[in-house]
Structures are given as structure tokens and as C-alpha cells.
Protein backbone atom coordinates (compact mmCIF):
# COMPACT_ATOMS: atom_id res chain seq x y z
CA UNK A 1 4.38 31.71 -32.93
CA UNK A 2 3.15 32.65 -29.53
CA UNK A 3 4.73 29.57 -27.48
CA UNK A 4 3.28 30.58 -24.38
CA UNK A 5 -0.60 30.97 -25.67
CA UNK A 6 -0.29 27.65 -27.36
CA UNK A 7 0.67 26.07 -24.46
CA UNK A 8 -2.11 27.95 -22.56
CA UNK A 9 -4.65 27.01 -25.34
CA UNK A 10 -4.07 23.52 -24.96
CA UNK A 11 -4.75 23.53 -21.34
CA UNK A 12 -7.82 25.68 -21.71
CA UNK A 13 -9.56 23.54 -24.46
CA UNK A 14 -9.13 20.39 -22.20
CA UNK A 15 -10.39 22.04 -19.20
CA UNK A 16 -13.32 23.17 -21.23
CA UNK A 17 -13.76 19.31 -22.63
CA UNK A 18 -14.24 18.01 -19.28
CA UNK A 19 -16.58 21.42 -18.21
CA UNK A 20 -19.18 20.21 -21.00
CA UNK A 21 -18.78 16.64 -20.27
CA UNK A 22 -19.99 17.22 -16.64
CA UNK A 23 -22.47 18.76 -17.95
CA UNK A 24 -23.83 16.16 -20.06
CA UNK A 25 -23.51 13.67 -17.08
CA UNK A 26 -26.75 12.61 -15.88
CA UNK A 27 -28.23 11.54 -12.66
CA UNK A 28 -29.59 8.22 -14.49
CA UNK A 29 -26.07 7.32 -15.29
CA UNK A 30 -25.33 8.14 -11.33
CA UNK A 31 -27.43 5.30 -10.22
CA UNK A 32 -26.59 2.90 -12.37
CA UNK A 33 -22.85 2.92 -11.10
CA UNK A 34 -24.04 3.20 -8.02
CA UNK A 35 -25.61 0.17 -8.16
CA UNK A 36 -23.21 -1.64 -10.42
CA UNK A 37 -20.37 -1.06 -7.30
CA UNK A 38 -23.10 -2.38 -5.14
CA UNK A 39 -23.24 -5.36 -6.76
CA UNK A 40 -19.47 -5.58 -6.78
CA UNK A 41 -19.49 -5.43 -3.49
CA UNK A 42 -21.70 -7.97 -3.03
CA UNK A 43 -20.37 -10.60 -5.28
CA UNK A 44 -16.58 -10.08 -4.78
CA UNK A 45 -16.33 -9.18 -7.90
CA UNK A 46 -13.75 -7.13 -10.31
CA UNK A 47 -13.85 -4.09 -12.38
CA UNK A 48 -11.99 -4.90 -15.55
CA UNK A 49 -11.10 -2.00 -17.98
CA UNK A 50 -10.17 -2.51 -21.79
CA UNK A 51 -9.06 -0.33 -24.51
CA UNK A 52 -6.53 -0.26 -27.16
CA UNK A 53 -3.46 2.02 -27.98
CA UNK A 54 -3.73 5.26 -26.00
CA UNK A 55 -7.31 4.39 -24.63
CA UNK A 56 -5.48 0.96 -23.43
CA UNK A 57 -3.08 3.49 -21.30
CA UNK A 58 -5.65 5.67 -19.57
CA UNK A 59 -7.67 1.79 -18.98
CA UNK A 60 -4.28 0.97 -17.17
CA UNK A 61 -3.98 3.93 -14.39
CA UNK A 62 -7.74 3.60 -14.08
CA UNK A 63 -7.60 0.24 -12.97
CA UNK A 64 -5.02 0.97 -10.30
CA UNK A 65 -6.93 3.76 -9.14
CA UNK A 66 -9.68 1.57 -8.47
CA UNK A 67 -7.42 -1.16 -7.13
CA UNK A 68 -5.94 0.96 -4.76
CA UNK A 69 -9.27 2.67 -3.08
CA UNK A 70 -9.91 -1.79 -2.88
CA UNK A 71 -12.10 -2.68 -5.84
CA UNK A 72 -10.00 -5.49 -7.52
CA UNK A 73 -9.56 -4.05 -10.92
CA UNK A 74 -7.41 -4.94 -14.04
CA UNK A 75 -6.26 -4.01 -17.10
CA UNK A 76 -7.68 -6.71 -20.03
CA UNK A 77 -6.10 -5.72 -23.78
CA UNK A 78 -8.62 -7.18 -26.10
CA UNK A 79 -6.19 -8.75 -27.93
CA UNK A 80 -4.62 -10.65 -25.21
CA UNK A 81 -7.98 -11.75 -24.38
CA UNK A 82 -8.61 -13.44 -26.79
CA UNK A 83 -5.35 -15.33 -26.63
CA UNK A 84 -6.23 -16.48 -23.25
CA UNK A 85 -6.68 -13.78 -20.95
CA UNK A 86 -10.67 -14.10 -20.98
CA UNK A 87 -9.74 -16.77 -18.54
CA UNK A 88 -9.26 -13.79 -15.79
CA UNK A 89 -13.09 -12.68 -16.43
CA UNK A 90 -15.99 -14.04 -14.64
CA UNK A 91 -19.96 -13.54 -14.28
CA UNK A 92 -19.61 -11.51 -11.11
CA UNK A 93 -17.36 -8.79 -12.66
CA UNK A 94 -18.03 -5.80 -14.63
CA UNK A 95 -16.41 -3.95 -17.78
CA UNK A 96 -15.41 -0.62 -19.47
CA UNK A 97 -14.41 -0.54 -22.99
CA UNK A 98 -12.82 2.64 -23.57
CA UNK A 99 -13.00 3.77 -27.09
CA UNK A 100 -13.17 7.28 -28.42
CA UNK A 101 -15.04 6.43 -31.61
CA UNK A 102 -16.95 3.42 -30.17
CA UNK A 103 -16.15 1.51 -33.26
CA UNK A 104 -12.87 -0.06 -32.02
CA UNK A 105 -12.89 -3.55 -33.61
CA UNK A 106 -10.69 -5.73 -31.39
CA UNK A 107 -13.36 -4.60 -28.00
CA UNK A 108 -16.08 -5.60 -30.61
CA UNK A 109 -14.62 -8.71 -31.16
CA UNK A 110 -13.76 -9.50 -27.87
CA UNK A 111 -17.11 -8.57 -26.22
CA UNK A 112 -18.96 -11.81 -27.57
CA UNK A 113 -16.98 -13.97 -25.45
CA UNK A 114 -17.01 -11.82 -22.04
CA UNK A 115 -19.52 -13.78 -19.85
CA UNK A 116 -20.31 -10.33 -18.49
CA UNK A 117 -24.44 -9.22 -18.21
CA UNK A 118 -25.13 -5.59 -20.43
CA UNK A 119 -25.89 -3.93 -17.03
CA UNK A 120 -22.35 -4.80 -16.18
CA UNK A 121 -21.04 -3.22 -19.33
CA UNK A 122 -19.80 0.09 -19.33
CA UNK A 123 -19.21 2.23 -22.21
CA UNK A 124 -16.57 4.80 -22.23
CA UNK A 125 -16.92 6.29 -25.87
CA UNK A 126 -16.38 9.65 -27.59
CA UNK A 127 -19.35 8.63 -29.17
CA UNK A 128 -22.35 8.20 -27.37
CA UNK A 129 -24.60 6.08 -30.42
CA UNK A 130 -22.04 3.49 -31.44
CA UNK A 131 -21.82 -0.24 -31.73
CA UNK A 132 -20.19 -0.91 -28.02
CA UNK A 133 -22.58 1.93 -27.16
CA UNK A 134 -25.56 -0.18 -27.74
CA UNK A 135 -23.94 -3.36 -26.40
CA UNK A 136 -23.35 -1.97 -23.03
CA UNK A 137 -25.98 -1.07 -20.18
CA UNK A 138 -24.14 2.37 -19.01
CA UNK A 139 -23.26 4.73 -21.02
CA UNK A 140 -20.30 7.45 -20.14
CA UNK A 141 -20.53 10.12 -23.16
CA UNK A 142 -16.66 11.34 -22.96
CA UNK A 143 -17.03 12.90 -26.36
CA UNK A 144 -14.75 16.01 -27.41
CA UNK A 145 -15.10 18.83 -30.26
CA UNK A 146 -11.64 18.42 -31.17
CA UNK A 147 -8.16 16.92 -29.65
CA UNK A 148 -5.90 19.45 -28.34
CA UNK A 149 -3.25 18.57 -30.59
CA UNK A 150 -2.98 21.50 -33.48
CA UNK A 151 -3.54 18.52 -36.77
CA UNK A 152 -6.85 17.84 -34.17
CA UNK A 153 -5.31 13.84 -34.55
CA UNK A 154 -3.06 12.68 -31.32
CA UNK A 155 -5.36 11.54 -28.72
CA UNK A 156 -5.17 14.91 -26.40
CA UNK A 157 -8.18 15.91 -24.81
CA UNK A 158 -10.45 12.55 -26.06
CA UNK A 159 -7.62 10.99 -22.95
CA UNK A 160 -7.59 13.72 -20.61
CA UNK A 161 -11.61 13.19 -20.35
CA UNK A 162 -11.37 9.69 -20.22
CA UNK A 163 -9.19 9.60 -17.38
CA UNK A 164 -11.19 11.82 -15.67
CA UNK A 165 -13.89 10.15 -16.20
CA UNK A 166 -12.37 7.07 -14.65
CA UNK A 167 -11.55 9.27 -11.62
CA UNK A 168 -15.09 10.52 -11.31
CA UNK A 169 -15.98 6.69 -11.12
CA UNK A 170 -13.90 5.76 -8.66
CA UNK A 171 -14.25 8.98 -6.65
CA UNK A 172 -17.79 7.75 -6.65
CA UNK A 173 -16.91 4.00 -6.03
CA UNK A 174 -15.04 5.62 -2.36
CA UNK A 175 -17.84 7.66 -1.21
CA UNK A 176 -20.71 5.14 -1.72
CA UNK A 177 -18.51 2.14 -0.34
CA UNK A 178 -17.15 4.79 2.44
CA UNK A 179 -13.44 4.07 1.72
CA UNK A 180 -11.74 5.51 4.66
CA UNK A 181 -8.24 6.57 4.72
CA UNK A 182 -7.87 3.57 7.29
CA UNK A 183 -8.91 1.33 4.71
CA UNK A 184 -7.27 2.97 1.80
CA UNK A 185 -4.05 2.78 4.03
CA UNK A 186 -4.21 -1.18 3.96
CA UNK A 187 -3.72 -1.14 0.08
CA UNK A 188 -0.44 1.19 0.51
CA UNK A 189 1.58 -0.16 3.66
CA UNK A 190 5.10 0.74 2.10
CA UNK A 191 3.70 4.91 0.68
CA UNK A 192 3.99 7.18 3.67
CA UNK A 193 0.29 7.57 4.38
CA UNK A 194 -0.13 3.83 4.75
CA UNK A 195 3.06 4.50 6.93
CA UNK A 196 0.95 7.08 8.77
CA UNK A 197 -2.36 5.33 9.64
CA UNK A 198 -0.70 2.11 10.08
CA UNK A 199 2.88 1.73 11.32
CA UNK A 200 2.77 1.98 15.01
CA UNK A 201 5.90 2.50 17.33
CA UNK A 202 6.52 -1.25 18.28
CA UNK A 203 7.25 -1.98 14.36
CA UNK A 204 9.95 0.95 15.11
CA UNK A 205 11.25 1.02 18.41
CA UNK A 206 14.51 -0.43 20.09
CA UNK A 207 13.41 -3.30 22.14
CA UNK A 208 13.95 -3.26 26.01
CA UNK A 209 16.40 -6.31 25.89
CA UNK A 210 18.70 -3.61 24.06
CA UNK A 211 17.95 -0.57 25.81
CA UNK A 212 19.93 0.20 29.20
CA UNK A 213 17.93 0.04 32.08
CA UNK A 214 19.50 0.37 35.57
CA UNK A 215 17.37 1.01 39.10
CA UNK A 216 16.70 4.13 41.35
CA UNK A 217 19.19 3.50 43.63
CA UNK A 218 21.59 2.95 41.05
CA UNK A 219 24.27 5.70 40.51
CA UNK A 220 25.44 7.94 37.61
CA UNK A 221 28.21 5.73 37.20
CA UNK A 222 26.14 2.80 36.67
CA UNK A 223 24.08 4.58 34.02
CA UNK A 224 27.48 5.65 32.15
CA UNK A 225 28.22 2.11 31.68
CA UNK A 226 24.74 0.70 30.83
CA UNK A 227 24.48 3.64 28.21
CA UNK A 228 27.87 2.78 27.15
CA UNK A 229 26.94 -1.08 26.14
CA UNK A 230 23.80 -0.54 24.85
CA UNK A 231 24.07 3.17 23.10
CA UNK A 232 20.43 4.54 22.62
CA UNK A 233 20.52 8.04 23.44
CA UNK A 234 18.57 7.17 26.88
CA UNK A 235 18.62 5.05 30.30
CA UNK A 236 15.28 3.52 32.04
CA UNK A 237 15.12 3.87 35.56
CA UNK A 238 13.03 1.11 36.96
CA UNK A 239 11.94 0.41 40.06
CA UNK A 240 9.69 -2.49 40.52
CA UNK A 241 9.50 -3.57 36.94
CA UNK A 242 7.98 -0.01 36.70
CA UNK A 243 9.62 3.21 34.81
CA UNK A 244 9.91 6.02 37.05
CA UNK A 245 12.66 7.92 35.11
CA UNK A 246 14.77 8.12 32.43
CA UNK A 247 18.55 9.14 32.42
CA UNK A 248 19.54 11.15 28.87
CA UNK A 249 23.04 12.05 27.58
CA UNK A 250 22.42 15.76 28.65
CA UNK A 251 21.53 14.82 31.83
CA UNK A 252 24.83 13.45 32.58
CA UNK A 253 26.79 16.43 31.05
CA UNK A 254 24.52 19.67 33.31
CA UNK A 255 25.75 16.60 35.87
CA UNK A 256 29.39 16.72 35.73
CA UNK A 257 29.13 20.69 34.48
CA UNK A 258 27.96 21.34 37.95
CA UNK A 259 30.67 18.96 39.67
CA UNK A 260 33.37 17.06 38.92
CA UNK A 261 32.40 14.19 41.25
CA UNK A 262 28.79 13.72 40.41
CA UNK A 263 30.15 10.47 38.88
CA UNK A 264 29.07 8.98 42.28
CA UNK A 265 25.64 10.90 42.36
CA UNK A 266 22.09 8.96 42.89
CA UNK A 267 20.56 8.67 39.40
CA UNK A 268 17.29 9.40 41.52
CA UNK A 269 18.71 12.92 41.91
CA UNK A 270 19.79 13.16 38.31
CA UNK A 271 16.83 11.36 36.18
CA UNK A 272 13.68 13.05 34.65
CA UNK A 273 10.65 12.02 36.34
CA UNK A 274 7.21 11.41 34.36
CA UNK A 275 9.03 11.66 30.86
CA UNK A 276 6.77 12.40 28.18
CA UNK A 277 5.82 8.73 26.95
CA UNK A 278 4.91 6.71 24.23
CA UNK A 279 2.84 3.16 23.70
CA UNK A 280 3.56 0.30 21.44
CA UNK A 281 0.59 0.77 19.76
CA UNK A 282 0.78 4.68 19.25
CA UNK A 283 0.70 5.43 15.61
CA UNK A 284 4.75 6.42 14.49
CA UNK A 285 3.04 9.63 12.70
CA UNK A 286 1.43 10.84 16.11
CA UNK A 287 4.68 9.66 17.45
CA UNK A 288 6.61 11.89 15.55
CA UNK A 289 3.79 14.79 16.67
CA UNK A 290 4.41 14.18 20.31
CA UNK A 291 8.72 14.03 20.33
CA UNK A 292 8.47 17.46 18.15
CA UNK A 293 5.47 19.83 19.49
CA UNK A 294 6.96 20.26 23.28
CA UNK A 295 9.02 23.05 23.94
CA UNK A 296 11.77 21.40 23.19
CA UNK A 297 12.70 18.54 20.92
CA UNK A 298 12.62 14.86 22.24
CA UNK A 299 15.13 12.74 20.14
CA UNK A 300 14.27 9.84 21.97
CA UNK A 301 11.03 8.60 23.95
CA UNK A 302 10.64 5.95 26.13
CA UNK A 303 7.81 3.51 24.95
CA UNK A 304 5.43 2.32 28.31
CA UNK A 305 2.69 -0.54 27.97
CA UNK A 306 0.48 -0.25 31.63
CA UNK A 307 3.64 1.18 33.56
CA UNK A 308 6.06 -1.55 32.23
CA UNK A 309 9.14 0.08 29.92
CA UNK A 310 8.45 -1.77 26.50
CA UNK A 311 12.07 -0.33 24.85
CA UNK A 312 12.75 3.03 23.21
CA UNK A 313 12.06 5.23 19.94
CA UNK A 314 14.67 7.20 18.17
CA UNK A 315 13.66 10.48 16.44
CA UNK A 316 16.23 9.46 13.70
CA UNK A 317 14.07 6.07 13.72
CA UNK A 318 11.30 7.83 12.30
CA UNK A 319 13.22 9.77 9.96
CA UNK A 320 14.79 6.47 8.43
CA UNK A 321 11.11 5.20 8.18
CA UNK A 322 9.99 8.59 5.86
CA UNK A 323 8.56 10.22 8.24
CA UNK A 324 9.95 14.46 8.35
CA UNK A 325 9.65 17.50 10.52
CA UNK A 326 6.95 18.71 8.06
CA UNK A 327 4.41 16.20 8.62
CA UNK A 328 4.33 16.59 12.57
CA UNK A 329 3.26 20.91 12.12
């Protein structure tokens, strides 16, 4: 047996599944979810998917798909439902049944007691003129020649197009609501793009109260000390509750590599003036842009509200929050 053409095959007879059922999609079918999210929208209400076995899996990750772009969606199992669950459903929601033959009892017996409108039913079926065909008010023809699966009996390609089918919805649910990556961001504060449209540097940064801070006319023995008690990687230099410099560990070493007594040396004559700076409400992904595009690497910034020094952000900071080299290029 060729191992590698079968594997192939099965790839190519899915991908060809989901080329006809585009195909078959019409622009009627279009408008009707179109307006079925607007009337989500406007009611507050969820998208509920239901299926059994296999079908009941693909219902699952379609529902968080949905969830996530901020529909409130669900997975209902029929069964359950009828045990109980039905108390979850309301008027204001919609439904898809996924079911490849369209015949699947326990979403037939469920659907009598869903206090869900036709137009709000949805029909995900490998076959289009069934019985929860002609119960629902949209109808999504996912039907398939034959599974991928060589007996043409483990649900194989009848799941692959159902889940992209459920993709294609919800693809369609973010451009006509206008789901921005701002708002999709809200529904994923601890994944690293929620991280990067939403985590700014004062959820990050060392707080002035810890930082080392010491004033122009202080000297580079001063700033030794205050860098040794409060260890940051960086000294403020303030002068009238203003930053006009900051004092960095390789300051003080070209310092004393240049003379032995420059322990007694005006930071003034030592510090960096205008440092590149950051704001507390700087976003810690452009943050991480910033410290890494110069010409050389910042490992530490100091982080400036209106003139005032706020505290300090680490480079490793960012790193412990997920953030990498790669994502600042």
C-alpha cells in the first residue's frame, strides 16, 4: 500500500468536500445569518449549537469560536436537554442542530420543547431535505459524496465540513458585527494577543517607591548605594519632582574604567540625559518594540507620566509576561 498517497488522498477528498460545498452556498442563505446575528445583537441573545456523538464535538469548538469573537454561545447535548438543560435556552437565542443525515432522533426530540422561532433555527445537515431540515428557517447544506475514511463510515470529511462551516459563520458573525482585534482581545486577557492589545506597562513595571531615585547634585557614590538597596538595573535622577536622567550599571563601570576616583564624581556628569522613555499607559507589546529597535538594546526603561518618573520596566519583565524578541521585529 502506498502510505504516502493514502494519506494525501484523504486530505485531497476533504479539501474537495468543502470546494463543492462553497459552491452550493448561496447568497439567500448569506442574508439570513446576517440578519439572524443582527438580531442577536439586538436582543442579547445566545447562539446555542447541538449535535450528538462526533457532530456533538465539532458543535463544541464551534461554540467557543463564537464565544470568543463575543457572541455568547454554548454547547446544548440534546440529551442533557431534556434532563434539564432546556432551562439555559430562551426566546431571544438561536440554534444549530448539526446532523449529517438530518434524521438524528434525540435533536428531533428535543426541538419541540426549544422556545426558539424557525427563523432562529439553523440546520447544519449532510442532507439538505430532511426532517430538522424542514423544521428550521436556514438551511447550511454540508453534505459529502463519501467520508474520507477507506469503509466510507467514520465521520471524516461529513466533520471537517461542518466545522468549517461553523468557521464560515462566525467569520461572518466578526465582519458584520466589526469584531476588532481590540475587542476580540477583551475575551482573551491571559493568550498573548490579549496580552498585546491590552496589558499596558503600569500592570508591569517596578513602582517608583522601589526604584532608586537620587538628585542632580547627588554623586556617583550616592547612586551606588541607592542602586544597591533597591536593585533595578537603573537610577532616576530627579530634579524638581522631574526626571532629567537616569544612572545605569554601565554607566558606573565606563565611570570607574576611566578613573579610579570617579566614586566622588557629579552624577550630572555621569547620567544619560533625555533617556528613551516609556508611559504607564503604553501598550507592554509596543513597549517591548521601543527597548529593542534602537541601536542598542534597552534592558530597562524608565516609565514618565507628564515629566513625573512613574517607576521602571525590566526587559526580563516582559519576557516573564510572554512577550519574546520575535514579536518586537
Amino acid at each position: 500500500m502506498d502510505h504516502k498517497n493514502l494519506f494525501t488522498q484523504v486530505l485531497l477528498t476533504e479539501a474537495e468536500a468543502l470546494t463543492k460545498a462553497a459552491a452550493r452556498f448561496q447568497d439567500q442563505e448569506a442574508q439570513k445569518l446576517v440578519k439572524l446575528f443582527e438580531i442577536l445583537a439586538h436582543t442579547g441573545g445566545s447562539l446555542i449549537i447541538s449535535g450528538v456523538g462526533k457532530s456533538g464535538l465539532i458543535a463544541q469548538k464551534i461554540a467557543a469560536t463564537f464565544s470568543s469573537l463575543g457572541l455568547p454561545s454554548f454547547f446544548l447535548h440534546p440529551t442533557e436537554a431534556m434532563h434539564g438543560d432546556l432551562g439555559r435556552v430562551t426566546k431571544s437565542d438561536a440554534i444549530v442542530l448539526i446532523s449529517k443525515s438530518g434524521t438524528t432522533e434525540e435533536l428531533l426530540n428535543m426541538l419541540p420543547y426549544v422556545s426558539i422561532p424557525k427563523e432562529r433555527i439553523i440546520a447544519l445537515v449532510g442532507k439538505a431535505d430532511s426532517p430538522i431540515s424542514h423544521k428550521s428557517g436556514i438551511v447550511l447544506d454540508a453534505s459529502v459524496e463519501k467520508e474520507a475514511c477507506i469503509n466510507d463510515l467514520a465521520p471524516t470529511t461529513s466533520t471537517t465540513v461542518a466545522l468549517a462551516f461553523g468557521d464560515a459563520m462566525a467569520v461572518l458573525y466578526e465582519n458584520v458585527m466589526g469584531v476588532s482585534k481590540e475587542k476580540f482581545a477583551v475575551n482573551h486577557p491571559a493568550g498573548l494577543l490579549g496580552k498585546s492589545l491590552s496589558l499596558t506597562v503600569d500592570r508591569l513595571m517596578i513602582p517608583a517607591k522601589d526604584c532608586p531615585h537620587i538628585s542632580d547634585a547627588s554623586t556617583l557614590q550616592d547612586a551606588i548605594l541607592a542602586m544597591t538597596q533597591k536593585p533595578v538595573g537603573m537610577c532616576a535622577v530627579i530634579e524638581n519632582d522631574k526626571l532629567v536622567g537616569i544612572l545605569v550599571e554601565g554607566d558606573i563601570r565606563r565611570a570607574f574604567a576611566k578613573s579610579a576616583d570617579a566614586i566622588n564624581t557629579p552624577v550630572s556628569e555621569l547620567m544619560t540625559r533625555n533617556p528613551t522613555v516609556l508611559t504607564t499607559l503604553t501598550l507592554a507589546f509596543d513597549a517591548l518594540k521601543t527597548m529593542e529597535s534602537g541601536q542598542r538594546q534597552l534592558n530597562v526603561a524608565p516609565v514618565v507620566d507628564a515629566g513625573v518618573f512613574q517607576g521602571v520596566l525590566r526587559l526580563h519583565d516582559l519576557f516573564k509576561a510572554g512577550f519574546n524578541s520575535s514579536l518586537s521585529k
